[in-house]
PDB file of N, CA and C in Angstrom:
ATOM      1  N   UNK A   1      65.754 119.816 199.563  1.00  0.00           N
ATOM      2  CA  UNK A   1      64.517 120.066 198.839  1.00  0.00           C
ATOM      3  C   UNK A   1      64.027 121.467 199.182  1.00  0.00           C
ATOM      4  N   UNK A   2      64.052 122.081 197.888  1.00  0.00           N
ATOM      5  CA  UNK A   2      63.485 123.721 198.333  1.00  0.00           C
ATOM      6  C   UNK A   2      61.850 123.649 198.549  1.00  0.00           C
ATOM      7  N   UNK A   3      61.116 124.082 199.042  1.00  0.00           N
ATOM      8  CA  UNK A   3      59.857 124.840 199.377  1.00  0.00           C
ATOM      9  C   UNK A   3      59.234 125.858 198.509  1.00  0.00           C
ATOM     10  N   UNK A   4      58.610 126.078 197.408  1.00  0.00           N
ATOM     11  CA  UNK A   4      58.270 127.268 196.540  1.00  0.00           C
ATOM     12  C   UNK A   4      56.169 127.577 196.566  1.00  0.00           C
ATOM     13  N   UNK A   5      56.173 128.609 197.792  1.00  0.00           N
ATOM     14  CA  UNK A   5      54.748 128.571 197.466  1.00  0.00           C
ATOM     15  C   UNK A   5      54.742 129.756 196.574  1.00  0.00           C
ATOM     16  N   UNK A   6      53.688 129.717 195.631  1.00  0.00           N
ATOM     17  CA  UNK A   6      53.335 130.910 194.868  1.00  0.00           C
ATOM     18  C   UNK A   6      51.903 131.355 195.094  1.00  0.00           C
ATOM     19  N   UNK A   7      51.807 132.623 195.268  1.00  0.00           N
ATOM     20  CA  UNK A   7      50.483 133.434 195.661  1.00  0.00           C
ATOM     21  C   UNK A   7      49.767 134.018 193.937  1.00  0.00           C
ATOM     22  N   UNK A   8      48.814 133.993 193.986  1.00  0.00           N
ATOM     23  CA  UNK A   8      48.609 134.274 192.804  1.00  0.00           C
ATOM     24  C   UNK A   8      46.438 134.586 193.244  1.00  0.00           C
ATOM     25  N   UNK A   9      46.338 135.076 192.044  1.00  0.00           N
ATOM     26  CA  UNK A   9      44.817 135.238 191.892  1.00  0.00           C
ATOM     27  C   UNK A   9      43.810 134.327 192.507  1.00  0.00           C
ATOM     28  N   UNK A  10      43.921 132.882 191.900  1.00  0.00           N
ATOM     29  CA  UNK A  10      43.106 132.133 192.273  1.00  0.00           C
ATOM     30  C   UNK A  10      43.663 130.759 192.347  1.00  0.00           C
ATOM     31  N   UNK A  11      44.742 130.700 192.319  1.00  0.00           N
ATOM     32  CA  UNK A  11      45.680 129.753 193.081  1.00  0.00           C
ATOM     33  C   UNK A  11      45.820 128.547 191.257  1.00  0.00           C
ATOM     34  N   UNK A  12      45.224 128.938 190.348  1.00  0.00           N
ATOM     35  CA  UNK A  12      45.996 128.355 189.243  1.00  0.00           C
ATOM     36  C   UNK A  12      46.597 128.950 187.942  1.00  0.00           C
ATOM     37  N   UNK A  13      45.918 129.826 188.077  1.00  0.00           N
ATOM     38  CA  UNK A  13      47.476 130.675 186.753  1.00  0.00           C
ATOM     39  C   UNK A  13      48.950 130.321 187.252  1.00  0.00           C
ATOM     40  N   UNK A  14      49.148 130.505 188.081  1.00  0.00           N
ATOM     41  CA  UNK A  14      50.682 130.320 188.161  1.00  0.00           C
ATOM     42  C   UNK A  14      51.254 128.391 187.244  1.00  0.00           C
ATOM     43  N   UNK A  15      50.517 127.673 187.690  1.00  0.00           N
ATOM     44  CA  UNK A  15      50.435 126.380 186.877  1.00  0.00           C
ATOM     45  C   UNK A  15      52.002 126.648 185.841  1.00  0.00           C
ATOM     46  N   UNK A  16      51.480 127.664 184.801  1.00  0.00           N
ATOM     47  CA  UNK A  16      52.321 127.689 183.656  1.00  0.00           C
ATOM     48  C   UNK A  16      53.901 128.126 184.407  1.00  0.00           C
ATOM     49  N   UNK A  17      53.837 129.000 185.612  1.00  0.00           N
ATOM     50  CA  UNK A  17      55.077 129.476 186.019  1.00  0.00           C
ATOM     51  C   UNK A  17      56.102 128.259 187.114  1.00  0.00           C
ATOM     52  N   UNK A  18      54.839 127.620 187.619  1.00  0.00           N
ATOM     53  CA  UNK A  18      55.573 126.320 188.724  1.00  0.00           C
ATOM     54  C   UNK A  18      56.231 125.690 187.580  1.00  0.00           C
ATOM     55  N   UNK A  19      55.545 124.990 186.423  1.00  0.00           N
ATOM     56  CA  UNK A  19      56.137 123.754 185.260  1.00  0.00           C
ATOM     57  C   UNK A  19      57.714 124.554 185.060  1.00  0.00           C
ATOM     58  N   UNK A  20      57.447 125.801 184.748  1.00  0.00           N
ATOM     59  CA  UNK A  20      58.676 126.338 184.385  1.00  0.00           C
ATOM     60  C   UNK A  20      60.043 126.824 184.945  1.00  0.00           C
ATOM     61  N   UNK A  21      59.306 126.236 186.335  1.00  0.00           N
ATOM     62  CA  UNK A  21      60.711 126.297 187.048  1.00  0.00           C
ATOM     63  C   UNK A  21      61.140 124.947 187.847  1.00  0.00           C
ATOM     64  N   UNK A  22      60.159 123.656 187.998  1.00  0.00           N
ATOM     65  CA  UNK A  22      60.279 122.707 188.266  1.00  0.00           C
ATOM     66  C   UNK A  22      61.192 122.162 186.803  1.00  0.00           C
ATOM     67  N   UNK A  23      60.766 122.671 185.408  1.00  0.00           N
ATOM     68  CA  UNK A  23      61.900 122.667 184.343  1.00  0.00           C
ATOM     69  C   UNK A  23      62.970 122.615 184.489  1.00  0.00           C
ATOM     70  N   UNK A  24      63.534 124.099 185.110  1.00  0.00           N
ATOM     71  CA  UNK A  24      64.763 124.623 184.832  1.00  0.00           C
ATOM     72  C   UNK A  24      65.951 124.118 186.343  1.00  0.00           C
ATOM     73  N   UNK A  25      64.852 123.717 187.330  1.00  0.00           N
ATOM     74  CA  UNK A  25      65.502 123.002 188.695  1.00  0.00           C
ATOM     75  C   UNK A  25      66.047 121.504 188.101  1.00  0.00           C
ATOM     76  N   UNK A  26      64.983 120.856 187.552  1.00  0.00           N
ATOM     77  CA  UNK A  26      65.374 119.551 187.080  1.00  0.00           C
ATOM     78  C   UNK A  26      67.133 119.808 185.789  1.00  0.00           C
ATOM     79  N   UNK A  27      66.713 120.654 185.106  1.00  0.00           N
ATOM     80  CA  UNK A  27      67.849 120.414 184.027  1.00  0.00           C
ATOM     81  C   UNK A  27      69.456 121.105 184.593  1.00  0.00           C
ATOM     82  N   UNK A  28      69.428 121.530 186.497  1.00  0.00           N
ATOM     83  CA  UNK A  28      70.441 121.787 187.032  1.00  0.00           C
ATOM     84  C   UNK A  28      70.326 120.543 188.056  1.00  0.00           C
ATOM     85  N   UNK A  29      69.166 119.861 188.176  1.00  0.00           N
ATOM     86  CA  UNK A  29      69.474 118.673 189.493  1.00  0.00           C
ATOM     87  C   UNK A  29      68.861 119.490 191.169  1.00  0.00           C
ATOM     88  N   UNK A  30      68.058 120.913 190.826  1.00  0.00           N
ATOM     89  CA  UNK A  30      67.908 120.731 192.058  1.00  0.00           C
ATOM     90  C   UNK A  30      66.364 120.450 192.320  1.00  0.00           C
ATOM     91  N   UNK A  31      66.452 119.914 193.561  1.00  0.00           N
ATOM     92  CA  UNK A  31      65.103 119.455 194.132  1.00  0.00           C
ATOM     93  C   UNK A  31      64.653 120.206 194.438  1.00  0.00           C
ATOM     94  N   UNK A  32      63.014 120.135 194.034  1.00  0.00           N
ATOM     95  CA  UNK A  32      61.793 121.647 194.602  1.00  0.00           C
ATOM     96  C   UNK A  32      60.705 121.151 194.157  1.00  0.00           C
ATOM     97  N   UNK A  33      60.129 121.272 195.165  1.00  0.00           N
ATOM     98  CA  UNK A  33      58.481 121.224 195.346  1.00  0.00           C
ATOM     99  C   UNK A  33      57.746 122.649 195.364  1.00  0.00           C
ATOM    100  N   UNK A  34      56.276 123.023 194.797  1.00  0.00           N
ATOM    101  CA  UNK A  34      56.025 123.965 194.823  1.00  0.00           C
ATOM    102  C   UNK A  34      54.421 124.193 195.100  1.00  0.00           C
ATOM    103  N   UNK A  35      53.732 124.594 195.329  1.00  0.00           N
ATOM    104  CA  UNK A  35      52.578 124.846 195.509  1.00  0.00           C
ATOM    105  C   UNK A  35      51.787 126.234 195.419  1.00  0.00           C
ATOM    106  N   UNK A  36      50.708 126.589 194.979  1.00  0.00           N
ATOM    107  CA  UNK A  36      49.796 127.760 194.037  1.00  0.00           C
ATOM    108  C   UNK A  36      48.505 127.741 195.097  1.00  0.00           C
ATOM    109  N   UNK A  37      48.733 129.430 195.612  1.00  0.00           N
ATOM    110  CA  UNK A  37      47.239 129.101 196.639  1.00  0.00           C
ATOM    111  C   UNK A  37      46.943 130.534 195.685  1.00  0.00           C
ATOM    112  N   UNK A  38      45.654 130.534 196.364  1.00  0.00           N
ATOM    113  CA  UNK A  38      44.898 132.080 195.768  1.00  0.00           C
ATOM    114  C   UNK A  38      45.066 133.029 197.114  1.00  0.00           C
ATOM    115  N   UNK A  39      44.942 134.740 196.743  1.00  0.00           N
ATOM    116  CA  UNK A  39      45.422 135.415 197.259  1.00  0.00           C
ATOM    117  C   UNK A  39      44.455 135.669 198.859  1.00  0.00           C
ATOM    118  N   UNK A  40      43.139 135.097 198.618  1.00  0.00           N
ATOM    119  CA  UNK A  40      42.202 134.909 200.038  1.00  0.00           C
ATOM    120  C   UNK A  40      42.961 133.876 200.971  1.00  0.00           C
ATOM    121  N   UNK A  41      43.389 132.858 200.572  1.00  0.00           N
ATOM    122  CA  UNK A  41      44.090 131.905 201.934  1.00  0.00           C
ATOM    123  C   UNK A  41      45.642 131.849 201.785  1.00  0.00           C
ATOM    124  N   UNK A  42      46.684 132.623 201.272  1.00  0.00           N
ATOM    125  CA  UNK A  42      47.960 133.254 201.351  1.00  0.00           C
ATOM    126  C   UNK A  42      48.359 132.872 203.402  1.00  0.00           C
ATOM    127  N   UNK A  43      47.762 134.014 203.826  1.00  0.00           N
ATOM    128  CA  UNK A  43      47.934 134.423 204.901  1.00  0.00           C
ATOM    129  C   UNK A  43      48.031 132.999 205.921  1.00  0.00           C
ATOM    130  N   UNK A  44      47.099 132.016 205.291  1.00  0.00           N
ATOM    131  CA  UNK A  44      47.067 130.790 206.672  1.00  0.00           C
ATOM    132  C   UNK A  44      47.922 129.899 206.310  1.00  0.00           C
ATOM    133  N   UNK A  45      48.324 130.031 204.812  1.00  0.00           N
ATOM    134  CA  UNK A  45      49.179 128.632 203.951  1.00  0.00           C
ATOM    135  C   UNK A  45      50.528 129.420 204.851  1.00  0.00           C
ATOM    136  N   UNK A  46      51.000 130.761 204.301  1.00  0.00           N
ATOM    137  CA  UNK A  46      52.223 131.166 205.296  1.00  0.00           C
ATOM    138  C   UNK A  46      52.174 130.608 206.486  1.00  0.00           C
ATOM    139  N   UNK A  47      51.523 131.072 207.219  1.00  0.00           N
ATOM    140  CA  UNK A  47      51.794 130.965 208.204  1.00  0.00           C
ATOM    141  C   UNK A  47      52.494 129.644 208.743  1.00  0.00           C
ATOM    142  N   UNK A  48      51.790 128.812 207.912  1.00  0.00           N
ATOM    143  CA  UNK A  48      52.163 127.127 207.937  1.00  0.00           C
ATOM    144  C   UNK A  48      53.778 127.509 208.181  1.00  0.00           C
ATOM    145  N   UNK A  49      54.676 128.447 207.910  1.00  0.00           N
ATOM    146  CA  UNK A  49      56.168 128.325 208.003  1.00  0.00           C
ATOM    147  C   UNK A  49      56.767 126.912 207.390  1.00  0.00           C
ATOM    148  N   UNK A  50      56.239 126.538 206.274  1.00  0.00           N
ATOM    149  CA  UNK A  50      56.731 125.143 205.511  1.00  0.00           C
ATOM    150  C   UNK A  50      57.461 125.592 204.301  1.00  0.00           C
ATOM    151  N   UNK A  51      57.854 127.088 204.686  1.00  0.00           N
ATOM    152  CA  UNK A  51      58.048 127.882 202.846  1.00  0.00           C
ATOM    153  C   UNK A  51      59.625 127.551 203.279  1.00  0.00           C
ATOM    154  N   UNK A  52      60.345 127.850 202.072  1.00  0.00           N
ATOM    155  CA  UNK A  52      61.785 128.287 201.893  1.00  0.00           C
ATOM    156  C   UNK A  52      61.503 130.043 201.079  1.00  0.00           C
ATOM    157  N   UNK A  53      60.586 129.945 200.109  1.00  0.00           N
ATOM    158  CA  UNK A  53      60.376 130.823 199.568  1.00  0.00           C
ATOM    159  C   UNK A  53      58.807 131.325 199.272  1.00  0.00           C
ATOM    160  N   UNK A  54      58.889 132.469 198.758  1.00  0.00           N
ATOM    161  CA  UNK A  54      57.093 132.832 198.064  1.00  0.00           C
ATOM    162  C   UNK A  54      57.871 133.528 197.413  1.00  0.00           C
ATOM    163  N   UNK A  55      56.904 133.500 196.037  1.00  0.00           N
ATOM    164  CA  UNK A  55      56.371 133.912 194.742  1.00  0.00           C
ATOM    165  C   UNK A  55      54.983 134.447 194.942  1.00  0.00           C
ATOM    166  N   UNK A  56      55.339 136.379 194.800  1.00  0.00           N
ATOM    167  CA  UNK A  56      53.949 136.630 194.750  1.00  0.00           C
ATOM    168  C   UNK A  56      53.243 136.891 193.122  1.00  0.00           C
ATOM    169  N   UNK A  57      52.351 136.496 192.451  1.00  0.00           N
ATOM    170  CA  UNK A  57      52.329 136.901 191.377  1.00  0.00           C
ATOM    171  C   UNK A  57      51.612 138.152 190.769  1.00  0.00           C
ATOM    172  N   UNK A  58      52.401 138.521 189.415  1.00  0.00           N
ATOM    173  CA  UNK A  58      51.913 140.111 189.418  1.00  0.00           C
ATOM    174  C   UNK A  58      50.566 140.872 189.690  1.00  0.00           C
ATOM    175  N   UNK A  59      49.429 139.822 189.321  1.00  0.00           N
ATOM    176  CA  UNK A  59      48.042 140.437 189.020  1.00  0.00           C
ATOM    177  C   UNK A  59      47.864 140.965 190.934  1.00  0.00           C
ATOM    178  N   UNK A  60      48.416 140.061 191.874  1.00  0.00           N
ATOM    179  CA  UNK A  60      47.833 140.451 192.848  1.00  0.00           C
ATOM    180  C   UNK A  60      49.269 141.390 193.567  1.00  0.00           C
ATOM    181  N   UNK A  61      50.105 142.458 193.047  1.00  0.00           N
ATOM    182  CA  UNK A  61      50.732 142.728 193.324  1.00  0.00           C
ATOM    183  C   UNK A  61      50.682 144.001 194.438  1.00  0.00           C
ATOM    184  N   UNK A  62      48.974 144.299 194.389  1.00  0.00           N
ATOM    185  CA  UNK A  62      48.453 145.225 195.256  1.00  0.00           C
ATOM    186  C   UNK A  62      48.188 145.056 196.492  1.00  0.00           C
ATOM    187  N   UNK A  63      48.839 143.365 196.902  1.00  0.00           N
ATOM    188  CA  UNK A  63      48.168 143.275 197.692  1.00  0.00           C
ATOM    189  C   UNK A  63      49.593 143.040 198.522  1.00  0.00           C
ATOM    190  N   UNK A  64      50.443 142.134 197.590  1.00  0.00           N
ATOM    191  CA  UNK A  64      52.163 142.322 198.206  1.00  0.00           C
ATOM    192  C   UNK A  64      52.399 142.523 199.990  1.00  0.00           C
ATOM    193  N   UNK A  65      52.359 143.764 199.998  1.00  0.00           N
ATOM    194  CA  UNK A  65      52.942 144.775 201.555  1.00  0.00           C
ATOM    195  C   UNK A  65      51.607 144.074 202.590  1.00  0.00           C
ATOM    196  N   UNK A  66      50.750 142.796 202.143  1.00  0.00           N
ATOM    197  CA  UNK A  66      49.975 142.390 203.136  1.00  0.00           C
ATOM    198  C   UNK A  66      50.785 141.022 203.448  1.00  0.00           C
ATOM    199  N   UNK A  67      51.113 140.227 202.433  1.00  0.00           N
ATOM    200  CA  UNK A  67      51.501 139.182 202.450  1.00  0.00           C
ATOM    201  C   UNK A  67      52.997 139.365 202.823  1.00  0.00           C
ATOM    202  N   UNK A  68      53.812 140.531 202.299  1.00  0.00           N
ATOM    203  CA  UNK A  68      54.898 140.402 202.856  1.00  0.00           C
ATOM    204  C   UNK A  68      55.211 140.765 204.756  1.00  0.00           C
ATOM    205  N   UNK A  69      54.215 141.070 205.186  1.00  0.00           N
ATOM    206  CA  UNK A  69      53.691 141.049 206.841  1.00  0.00           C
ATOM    207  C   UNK A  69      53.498 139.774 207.143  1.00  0.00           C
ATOM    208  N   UNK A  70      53.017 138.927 206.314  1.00  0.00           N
ATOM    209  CA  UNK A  70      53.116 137.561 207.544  1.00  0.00           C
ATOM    210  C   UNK A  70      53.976 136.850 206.867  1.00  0.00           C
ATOM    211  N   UNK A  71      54.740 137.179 205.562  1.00  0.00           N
ATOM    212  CA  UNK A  71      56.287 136.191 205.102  1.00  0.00           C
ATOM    213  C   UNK A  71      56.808 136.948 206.130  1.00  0.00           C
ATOM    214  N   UNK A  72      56.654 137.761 206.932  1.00  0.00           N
ATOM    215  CA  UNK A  72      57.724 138.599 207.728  1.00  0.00           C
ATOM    216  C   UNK A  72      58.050 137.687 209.140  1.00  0.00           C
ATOM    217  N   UNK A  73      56.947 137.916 209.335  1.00  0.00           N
ATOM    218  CA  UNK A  73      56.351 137.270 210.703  1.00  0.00           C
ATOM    219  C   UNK A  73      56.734 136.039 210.654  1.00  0.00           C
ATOM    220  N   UNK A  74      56.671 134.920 209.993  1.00  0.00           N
ATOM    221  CA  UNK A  74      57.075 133.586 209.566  1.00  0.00           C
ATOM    222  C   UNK A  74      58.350 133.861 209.192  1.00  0.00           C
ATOM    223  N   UNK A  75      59.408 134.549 209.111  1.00  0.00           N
ATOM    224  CA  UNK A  75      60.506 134.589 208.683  1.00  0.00           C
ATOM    225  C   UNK A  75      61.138 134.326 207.306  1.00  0.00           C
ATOM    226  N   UNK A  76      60.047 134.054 206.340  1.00  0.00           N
ATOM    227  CA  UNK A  76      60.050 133.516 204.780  1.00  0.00           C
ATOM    228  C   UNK A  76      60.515 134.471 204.321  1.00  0.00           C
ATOM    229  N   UNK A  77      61.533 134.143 203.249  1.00  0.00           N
ATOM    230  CA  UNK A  77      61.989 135.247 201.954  1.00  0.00           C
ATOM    231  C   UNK A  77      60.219 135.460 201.008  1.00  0.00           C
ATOM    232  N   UNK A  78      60.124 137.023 200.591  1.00  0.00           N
ATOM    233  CA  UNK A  78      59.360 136.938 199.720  1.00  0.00           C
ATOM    234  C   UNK A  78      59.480 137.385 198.601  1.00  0.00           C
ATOM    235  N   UNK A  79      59.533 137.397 197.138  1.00  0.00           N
ATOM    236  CA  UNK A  79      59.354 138.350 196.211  1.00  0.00           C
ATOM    237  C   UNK A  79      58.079 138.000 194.946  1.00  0.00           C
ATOM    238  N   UNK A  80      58.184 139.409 194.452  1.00  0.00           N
ATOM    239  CA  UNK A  80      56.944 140.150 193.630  1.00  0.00           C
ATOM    240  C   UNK A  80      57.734 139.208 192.449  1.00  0.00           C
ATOM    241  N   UNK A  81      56.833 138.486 191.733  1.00  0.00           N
ATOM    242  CA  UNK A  81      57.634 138.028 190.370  1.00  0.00           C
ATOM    243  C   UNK A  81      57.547 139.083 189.194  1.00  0.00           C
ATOM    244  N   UNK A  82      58.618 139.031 188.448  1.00  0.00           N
ATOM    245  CA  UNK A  82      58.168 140.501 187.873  1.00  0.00           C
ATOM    246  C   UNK A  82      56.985 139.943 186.163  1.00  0.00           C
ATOM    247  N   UNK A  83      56.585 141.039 185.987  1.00  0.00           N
ATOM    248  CA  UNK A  83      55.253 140.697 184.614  1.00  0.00           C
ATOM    249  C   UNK A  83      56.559 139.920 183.917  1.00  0.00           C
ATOM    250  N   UNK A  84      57.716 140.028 183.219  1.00  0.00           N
ATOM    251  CA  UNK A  84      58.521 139.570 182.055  1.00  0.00           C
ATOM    252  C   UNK A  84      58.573 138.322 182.405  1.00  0.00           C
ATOM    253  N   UNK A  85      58.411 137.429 184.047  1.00  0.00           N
ATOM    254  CA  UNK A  85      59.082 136.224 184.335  1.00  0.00           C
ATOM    255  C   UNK A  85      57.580 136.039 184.903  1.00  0.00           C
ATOM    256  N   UNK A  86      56.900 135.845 184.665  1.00  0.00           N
ATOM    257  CA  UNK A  86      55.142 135.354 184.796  1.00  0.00           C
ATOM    258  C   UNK A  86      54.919 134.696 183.696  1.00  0.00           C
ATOM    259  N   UNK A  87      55.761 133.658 182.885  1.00  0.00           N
ATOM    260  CA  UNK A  87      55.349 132.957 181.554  1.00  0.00           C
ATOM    261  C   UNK A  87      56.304 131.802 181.591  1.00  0.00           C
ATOM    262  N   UNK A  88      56.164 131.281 180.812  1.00  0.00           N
ATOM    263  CA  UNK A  88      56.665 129.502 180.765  1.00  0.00           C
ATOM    264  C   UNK A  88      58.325 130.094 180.530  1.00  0.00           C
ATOM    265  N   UNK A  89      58.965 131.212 180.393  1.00  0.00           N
ATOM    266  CA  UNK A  89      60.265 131.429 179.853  1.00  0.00           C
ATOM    267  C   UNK A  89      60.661 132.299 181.016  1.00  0.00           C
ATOM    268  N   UNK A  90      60.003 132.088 182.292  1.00  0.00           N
ATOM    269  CA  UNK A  90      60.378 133.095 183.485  1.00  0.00           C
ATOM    270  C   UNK A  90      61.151 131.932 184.279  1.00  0.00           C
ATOM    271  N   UNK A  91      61.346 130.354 184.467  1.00  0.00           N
ATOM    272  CA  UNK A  91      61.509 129.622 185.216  1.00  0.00           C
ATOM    273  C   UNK A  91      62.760 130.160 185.509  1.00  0.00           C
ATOM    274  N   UNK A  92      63.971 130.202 184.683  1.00  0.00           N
ATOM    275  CA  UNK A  92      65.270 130.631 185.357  1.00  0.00           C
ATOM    276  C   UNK A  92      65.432 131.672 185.465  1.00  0.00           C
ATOM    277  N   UNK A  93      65.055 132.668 185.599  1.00  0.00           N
ATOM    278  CA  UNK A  93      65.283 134.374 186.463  1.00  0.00           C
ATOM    279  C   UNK A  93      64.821 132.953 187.797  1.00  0.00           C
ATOM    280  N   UNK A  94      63.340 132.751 188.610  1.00  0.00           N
ATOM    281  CA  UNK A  94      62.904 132.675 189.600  1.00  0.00           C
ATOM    282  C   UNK A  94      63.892 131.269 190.134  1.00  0.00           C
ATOM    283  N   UNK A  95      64.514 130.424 189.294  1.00  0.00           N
ATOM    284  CA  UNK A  95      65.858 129.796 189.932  1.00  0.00           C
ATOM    285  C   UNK A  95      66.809 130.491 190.514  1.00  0.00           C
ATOM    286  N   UNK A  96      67.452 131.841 189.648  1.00  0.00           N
ATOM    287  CA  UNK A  96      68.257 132.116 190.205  1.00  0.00           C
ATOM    288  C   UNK A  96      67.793 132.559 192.024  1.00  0.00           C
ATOM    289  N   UNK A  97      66.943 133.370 191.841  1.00  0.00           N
ATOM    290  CA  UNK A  97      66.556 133.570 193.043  1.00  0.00           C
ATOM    291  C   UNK A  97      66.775 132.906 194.085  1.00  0.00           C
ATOM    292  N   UNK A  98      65.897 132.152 193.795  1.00  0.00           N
ATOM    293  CA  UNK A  98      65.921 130.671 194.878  1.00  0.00           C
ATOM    294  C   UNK A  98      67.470 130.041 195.222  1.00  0.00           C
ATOM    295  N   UNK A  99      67.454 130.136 193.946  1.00  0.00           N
ATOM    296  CA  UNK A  99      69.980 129.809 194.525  1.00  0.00           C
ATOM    297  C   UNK A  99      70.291 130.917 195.296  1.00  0.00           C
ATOM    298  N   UNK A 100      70.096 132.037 194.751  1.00  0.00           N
ATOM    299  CA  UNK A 100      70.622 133.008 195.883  1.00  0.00           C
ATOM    300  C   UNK A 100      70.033 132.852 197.415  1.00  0.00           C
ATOM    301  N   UNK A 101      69.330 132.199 197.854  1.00  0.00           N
ATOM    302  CA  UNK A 101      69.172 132.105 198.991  1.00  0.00           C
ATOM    303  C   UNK A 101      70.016 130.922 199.544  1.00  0.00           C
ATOM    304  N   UNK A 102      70.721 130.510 199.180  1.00  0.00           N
ATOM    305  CA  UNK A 102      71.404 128.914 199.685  1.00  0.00           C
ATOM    306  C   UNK A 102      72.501 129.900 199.885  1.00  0.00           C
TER     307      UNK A 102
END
């Protein structure tokens, strides 16, 4: 079972981007759970070290090089999702990802 937290504005826009990759996991069989915090409590949900991965999302992309300091510190993979894969048709780019880490 993969781990997918996503960082985002206010912890529910991403909504449309989790469905779309809990989609594209199901129609290959893999298991993933995911969870959407806002970009003020990022820092304590990491820390939790319960990630396999983070998804940071674009709007808060300024803030990135903060959050990627404590995915660091926690040892978590992190990446910036890019604007094209921030929509219900981004789920498999952010699969592949997530395979590439296995």
């Amino acid at each position: 079972m993969k781990k997918v937290l996503f960082i985002c504005s206010g912890g529910m826009s991403s909504a449309i981007v989790e469905k779309a990759l809990d989609k594209e996991a199901e129609k290959k069989g893999i298991a993933l759970t995911s969870s959407a915090v806002g970009s003020g409590e990022a820092d304590s949900v990491i820390q939790e070290k319960d990630w396999d991965i983070i998804f940071v999302a674009p709007q808060v992309k300024h803030r990135f090089s903060l959050f990627k300091q404590s995915a660091d510190e926690a040892h978590i993979p992190i990446e910036l999702i890019k604007p094209t894969d921030y929509s219900p048709l981004g789920g498999k780019n952010l699969l592949k990802i997530i395979e590439s880490l296995s």
